[in-house]
PDB file of N, CA and C in Angstrom:
ATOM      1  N   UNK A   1       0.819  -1.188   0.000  1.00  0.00           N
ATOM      2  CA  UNK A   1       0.000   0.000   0.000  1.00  0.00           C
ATOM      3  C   UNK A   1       0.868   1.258   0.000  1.00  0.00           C
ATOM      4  N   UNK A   2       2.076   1.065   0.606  1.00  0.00           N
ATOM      5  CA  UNK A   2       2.883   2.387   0.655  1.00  0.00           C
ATOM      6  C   UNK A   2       3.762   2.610  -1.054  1.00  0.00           C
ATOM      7  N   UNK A   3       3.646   2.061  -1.733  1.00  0.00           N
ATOM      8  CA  UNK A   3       4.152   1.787  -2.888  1.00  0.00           C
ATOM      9  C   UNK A   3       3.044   2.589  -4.029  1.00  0.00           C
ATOM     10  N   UNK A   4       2.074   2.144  -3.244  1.00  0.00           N
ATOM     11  CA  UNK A   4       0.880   2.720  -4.027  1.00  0.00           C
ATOM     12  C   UNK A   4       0.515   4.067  -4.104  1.00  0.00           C
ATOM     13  N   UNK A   5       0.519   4.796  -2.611  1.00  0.00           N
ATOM     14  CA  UNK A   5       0.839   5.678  -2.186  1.00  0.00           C
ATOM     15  C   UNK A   5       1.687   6.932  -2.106  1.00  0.00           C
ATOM     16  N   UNK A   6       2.730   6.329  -2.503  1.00  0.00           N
ATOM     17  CA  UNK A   6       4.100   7.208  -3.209  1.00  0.00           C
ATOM     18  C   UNK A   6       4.049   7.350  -4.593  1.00  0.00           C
ATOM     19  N   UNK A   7       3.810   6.531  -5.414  1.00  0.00           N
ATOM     20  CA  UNK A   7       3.261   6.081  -6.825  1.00  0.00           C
ATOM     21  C   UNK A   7       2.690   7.222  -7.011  1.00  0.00           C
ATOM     22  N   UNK A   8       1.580   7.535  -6.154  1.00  0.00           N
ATOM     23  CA  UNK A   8       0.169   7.829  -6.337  1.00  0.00           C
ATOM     24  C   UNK A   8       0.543   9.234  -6.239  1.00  0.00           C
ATOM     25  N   UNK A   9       1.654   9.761  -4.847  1.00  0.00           N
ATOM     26  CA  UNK A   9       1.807  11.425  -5.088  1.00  0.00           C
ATOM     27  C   UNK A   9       2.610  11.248  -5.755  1.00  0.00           C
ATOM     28  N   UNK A  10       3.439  10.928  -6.327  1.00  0.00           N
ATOM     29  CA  UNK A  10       4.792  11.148  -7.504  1.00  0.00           C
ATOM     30  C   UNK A  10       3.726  11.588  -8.562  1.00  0.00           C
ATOM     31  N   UNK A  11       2.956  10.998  -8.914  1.00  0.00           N
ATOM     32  CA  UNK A  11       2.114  10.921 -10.410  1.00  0.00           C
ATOM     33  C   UNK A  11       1.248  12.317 -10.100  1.00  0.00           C
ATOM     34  N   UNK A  12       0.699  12.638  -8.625  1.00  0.00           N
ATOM     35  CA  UNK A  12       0.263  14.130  -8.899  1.00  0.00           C
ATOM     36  C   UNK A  12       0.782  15.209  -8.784  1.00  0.00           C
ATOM     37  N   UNK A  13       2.108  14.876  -8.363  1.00  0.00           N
ATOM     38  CA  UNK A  13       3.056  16.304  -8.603  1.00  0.00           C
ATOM     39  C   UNK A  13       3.613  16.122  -9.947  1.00  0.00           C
ATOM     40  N   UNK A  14       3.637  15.231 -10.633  1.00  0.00           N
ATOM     41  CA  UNK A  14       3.900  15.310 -11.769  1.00  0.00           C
ATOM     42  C   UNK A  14       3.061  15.786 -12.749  1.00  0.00           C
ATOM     43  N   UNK A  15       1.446  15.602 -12.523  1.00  0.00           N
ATOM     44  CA  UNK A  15       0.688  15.887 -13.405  1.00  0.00           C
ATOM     45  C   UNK A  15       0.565  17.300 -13.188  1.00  0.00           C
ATOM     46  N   UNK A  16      -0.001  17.845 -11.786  1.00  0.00           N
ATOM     47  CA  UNK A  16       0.812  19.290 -11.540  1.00  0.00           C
ATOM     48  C   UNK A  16       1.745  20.124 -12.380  1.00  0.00           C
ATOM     49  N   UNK A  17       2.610  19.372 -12.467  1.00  0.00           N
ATOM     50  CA  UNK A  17       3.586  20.307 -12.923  1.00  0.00           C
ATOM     51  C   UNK A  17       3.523  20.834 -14.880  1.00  0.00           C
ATOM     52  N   UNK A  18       2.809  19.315 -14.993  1.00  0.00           N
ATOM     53  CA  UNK A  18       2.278  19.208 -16.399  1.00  0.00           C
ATOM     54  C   UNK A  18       1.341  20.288 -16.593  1.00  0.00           C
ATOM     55  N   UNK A  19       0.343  20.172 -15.835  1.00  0.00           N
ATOM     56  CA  UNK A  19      -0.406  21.341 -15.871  1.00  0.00           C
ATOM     57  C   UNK A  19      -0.307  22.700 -16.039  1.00  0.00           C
ATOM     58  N   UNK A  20       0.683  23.187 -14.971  1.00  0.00           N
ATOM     59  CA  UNK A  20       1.301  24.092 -14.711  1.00  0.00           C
ATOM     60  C   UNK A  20       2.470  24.807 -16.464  1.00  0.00           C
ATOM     61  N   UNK A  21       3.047  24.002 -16.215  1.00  0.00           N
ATOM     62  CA  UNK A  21       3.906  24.484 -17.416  1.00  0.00           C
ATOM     63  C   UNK A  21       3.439  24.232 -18.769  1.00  0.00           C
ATOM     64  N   UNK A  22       2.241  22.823 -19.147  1.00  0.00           N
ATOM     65  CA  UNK A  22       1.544  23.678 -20.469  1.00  0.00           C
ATOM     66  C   UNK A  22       1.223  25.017 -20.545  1.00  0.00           C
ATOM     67  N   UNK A  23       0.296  24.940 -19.690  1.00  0.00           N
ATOM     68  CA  UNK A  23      -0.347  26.731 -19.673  1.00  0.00           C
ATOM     69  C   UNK A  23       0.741  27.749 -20.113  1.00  0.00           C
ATOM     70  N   UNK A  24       1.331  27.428 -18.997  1.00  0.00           N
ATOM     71  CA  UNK A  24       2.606  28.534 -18.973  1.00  0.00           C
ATOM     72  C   UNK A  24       3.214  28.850 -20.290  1.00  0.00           C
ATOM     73  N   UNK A  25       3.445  27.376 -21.296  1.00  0.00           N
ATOM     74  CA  UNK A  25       3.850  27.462 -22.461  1.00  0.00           C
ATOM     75  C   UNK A  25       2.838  27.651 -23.672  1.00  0.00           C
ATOM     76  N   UNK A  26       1.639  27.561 -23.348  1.00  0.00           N
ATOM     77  CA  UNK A  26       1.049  27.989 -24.817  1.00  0.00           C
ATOM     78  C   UNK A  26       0.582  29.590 -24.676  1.00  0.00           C
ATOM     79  N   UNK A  27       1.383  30.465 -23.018  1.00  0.00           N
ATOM     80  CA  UNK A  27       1.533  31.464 -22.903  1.00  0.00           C
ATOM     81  C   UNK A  27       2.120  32.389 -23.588  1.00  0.00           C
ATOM     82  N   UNK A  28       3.494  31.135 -23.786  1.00  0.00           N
ATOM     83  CA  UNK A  28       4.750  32.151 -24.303  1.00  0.00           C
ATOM     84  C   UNK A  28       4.539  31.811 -25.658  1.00  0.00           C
ATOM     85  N   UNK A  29       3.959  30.714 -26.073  1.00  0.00           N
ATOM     86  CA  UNK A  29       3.992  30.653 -27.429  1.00  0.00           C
ATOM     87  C   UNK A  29       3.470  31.668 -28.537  1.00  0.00           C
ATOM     88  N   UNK A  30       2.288  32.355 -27.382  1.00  0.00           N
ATOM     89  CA  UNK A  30       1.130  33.533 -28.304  1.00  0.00           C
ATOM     90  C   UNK A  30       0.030  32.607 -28.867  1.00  0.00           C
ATOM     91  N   UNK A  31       0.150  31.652 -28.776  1.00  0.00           N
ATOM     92  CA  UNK A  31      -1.016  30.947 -29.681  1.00  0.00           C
ATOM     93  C   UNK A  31      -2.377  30.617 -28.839  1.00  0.00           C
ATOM     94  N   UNK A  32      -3.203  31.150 -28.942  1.00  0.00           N
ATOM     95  CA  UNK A  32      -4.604  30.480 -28.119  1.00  0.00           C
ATOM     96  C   UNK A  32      -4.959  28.884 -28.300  1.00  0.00           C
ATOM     97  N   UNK A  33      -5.526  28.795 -27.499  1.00  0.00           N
ATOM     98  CA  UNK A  33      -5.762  27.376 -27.936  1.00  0.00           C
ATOM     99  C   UNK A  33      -6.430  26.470 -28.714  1.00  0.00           C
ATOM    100  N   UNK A  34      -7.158  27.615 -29.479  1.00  0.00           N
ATOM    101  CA  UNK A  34      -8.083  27.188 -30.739  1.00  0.00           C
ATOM    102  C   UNK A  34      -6.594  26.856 -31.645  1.00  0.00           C
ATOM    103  N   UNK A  35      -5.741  27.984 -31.650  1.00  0.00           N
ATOM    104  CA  UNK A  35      -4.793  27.600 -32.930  1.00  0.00           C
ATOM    105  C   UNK A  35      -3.916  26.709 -32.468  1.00  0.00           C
ATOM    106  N   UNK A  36      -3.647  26.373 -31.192  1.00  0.00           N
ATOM    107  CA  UNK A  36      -2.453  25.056 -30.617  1.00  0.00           C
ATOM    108  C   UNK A  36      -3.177  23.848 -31.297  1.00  0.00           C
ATOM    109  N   UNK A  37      -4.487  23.650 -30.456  1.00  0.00           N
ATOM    110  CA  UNK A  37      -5.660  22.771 -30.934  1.00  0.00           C
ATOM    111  C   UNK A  37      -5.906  22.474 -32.472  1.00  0.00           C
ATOM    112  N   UNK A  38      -5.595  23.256 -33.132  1.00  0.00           N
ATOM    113  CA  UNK A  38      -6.267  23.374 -35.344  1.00  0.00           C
ATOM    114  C   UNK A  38      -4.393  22.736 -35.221  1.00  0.00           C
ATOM    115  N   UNK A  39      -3.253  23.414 -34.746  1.00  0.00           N
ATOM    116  CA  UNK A  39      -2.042  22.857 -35.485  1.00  0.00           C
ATOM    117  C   UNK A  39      -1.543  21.245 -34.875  1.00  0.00           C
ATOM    118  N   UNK A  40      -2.141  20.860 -33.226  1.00  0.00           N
ATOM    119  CA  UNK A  40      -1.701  19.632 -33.444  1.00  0.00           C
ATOM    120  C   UNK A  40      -3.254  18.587 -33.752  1.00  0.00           C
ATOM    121  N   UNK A  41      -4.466  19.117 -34.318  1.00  0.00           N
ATOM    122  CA  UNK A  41      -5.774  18.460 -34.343  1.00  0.00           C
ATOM    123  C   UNK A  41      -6.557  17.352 -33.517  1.00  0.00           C
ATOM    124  N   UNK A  42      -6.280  18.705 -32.296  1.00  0.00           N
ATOM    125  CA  UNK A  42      -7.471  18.690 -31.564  1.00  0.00           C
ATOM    126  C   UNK A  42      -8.034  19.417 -31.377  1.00  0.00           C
ATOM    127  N   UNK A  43      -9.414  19.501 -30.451  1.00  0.00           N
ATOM    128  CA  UNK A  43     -10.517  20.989 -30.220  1.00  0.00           C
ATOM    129  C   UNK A  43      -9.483  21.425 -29.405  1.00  0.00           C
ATOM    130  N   UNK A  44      -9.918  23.108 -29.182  1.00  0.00           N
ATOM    131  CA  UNK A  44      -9.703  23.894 -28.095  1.00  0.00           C
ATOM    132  C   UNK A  44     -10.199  23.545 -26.377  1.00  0.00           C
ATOM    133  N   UNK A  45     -11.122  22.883 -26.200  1.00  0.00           N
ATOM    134  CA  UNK A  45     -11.643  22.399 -25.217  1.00  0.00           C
ATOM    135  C   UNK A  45     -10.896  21.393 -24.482  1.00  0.00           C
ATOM    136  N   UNK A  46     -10.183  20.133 -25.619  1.00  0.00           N
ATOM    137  CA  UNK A  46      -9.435  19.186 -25.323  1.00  0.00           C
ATOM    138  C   UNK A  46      -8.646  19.593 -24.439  1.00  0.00           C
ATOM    139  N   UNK A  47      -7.579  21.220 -25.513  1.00  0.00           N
ATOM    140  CA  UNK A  47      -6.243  21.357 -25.158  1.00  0.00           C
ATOM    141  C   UNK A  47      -6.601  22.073 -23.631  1.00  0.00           C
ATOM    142  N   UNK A  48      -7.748  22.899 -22.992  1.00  0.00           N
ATOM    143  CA  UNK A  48      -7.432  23.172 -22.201  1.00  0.00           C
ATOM    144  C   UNK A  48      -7.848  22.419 -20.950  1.00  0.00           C
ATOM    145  N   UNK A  49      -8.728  21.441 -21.228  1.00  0.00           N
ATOM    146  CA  UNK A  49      -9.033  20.269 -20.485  1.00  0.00           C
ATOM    147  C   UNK A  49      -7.684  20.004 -19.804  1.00  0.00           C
ATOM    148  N   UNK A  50      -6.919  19.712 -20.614  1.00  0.00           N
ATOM    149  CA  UNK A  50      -5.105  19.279 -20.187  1.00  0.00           C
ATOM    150  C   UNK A  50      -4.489  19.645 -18.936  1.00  0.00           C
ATOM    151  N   UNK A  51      -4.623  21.606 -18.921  1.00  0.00           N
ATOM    152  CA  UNK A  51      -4.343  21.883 -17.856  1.00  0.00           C
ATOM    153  C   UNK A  51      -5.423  22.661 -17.311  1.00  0.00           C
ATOM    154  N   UNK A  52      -6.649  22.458 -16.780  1.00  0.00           N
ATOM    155  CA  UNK A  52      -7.433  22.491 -16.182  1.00  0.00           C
ATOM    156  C   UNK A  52      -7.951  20.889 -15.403  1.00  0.00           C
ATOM    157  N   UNK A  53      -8.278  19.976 -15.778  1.00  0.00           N
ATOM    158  CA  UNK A  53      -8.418  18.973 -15.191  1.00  0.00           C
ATOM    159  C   UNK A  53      -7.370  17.648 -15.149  1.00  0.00           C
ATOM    160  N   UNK A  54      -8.143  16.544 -14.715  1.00  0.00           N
ATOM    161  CA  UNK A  54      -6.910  15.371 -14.487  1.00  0.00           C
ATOM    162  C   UNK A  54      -7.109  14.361 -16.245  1.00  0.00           C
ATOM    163  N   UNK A  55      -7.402  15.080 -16.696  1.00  0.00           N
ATOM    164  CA  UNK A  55      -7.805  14.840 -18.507  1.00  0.00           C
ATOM    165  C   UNK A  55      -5.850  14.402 -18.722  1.00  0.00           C
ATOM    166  N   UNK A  56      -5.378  13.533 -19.773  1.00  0.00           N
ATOM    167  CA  UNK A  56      -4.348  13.292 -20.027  1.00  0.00           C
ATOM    168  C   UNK A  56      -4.033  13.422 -21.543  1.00  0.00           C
ATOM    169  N   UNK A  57      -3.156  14.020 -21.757  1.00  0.00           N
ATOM    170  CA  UNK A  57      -3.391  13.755 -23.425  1.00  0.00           C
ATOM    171  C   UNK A  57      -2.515  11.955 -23.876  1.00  0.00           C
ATOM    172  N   UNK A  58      -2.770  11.777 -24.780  1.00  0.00           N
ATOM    173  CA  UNK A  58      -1.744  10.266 -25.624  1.00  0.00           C
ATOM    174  C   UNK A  58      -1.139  10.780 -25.487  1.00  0.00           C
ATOM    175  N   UNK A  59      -0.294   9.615 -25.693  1.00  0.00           N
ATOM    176  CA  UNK A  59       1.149   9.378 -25.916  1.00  0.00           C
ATOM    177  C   UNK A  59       1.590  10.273 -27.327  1.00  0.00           C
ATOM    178  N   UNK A  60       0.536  10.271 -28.186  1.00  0.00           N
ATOM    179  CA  UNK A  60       0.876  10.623 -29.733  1.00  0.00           C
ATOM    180  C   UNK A  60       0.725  12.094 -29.623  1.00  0.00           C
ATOM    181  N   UNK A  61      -0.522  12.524 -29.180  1.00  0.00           N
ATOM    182  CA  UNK A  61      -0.764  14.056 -28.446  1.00  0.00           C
ATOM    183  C   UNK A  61       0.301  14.799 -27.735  1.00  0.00           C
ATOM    184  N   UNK A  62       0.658  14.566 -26.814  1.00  0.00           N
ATOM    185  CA  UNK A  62       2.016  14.506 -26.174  1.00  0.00           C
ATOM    186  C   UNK A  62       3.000  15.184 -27.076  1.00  0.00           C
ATOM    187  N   UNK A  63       3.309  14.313 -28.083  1.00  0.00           N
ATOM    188  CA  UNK A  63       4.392  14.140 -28.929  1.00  0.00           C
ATOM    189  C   UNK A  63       4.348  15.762 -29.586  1.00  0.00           C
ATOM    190  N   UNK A  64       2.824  15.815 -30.245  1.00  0.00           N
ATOM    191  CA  UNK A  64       2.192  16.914 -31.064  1.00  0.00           C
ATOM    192  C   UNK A  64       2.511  18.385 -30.148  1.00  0.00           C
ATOM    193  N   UNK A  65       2.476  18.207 -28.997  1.00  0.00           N
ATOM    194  CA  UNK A  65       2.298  18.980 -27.747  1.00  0.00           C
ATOM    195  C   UNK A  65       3.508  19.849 -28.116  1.00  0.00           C
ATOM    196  N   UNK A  66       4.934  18.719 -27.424  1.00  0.00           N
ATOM    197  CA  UNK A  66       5.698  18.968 -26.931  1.00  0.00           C
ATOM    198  C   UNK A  66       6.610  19.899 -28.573  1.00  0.00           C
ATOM    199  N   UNK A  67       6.223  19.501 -29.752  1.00  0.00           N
ATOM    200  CA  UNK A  67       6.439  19.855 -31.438  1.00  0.00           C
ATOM    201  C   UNK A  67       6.266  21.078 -31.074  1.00  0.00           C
ATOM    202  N   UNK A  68       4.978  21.380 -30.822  1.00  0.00           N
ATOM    203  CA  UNK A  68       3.952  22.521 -31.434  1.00  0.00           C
ATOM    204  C   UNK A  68       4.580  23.625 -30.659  1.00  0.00           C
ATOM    205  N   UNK A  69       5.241  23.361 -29.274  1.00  0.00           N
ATOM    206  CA  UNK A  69       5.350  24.390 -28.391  1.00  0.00           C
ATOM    207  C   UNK A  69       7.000  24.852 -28.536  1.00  0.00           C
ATOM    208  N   UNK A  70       7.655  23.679 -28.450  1.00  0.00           N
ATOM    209  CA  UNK A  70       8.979  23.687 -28.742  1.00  0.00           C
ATOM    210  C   UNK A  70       9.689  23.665 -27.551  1.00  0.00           C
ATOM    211  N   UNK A  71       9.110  22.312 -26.751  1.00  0.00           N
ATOM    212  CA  UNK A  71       9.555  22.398 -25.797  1.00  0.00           C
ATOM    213  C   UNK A  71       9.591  20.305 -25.184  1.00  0.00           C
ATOM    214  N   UNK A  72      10.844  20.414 -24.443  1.00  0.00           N
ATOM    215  CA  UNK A  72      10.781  19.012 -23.787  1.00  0.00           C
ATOM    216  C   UNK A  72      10.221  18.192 -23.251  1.00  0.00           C
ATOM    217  N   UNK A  73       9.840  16.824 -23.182  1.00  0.00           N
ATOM    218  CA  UNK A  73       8.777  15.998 -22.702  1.00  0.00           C
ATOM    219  C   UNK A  73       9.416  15.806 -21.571  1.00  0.00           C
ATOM    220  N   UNK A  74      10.472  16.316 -21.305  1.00  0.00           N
ATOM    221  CA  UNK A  74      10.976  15.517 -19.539  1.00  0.00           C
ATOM    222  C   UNK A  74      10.720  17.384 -19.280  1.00  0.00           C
ATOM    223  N   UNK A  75      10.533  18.725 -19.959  1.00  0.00           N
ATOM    224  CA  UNK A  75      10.477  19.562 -19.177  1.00  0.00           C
ATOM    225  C   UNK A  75       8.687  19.595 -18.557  1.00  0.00           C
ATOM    226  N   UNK A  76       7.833  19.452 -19.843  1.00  0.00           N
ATOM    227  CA  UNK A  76       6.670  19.369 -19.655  1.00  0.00           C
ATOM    228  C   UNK A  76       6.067  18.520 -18.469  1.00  0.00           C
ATOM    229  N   UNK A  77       6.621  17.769 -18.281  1.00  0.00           N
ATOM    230  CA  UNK A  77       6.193  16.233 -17.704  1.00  0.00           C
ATOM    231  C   UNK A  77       7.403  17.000 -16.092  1.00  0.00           C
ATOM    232  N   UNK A  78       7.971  17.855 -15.700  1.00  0.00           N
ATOM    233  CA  UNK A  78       8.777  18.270 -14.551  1.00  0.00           C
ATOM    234  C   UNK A  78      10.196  17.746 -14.340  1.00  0.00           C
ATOM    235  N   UNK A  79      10.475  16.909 -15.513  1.00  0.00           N
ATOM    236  CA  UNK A  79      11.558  15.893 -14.598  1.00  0.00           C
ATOM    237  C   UNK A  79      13.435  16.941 -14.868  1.00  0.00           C
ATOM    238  N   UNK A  80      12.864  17.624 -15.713  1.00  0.00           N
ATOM    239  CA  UNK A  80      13.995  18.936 -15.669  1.00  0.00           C
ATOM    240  C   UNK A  80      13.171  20.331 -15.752  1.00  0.00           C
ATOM    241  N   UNK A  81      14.117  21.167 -15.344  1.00  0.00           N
ATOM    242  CA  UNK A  81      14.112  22.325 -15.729  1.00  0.00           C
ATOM    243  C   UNK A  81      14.155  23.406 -16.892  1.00  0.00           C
ATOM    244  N   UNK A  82      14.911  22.621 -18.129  1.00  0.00           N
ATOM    245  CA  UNK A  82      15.615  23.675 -18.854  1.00  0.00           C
ATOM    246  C   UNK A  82      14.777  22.839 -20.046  1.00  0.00           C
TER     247      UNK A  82
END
C-alpha cells in the first residue's frame, strides 16, 4: 500500500507540474488554444481540459504537444528544468 501511495503522489506532482507548465507554455507561445488545438488536431476544449483537469493527453498528443510548443517531454512532464 505504501508503494501505491508514493506512486500515487509522484504521479500528482507530476501531473501538476504538467499542468502548470503547459499553460505557462502555450503562454509564451502567443497561440490560443483554438490555434495550438487546429495545429496539433485537436478541439480547443481538449487542449485546455489538459491543464485544467486530471484529462491526459496520448502518448501521440504529447508528442504533437511537446512539437507545437517547442519544448521538452521531460520539461513538460517536470523531470527537468531547462
Amino acid at each position: 500500500m505504501c508503494i501505491i501511495q508514493l506512486t500515487s503522489g509522484y504521479n500528482n506532482n507530476m501531473n501538476d507540474k504538467f499542468k502548470k507548465r503547459l499553460k505557462e507554455e502555450i503562454k509564451l507561445s502567443g497561440m490560443t488554444t483554438t490555434e495550438l488545438g487546429a495545429k496539433i488536431g485537436i478541439s480547443n476544449e481538449m487542449v485546455t481540459q489538459y491543464y485544467t483537469t486530471d484529462k491526459l493527453p496520448s502518448l501521440a498528443t504529447f508528442e504533437k504537444l511537446c512539437r507545437a510548443l517547442d519544448v521538452s517531454a521531460d520539461y513538460l512532464l517536470g523531470l527537468t528544468d531547462e
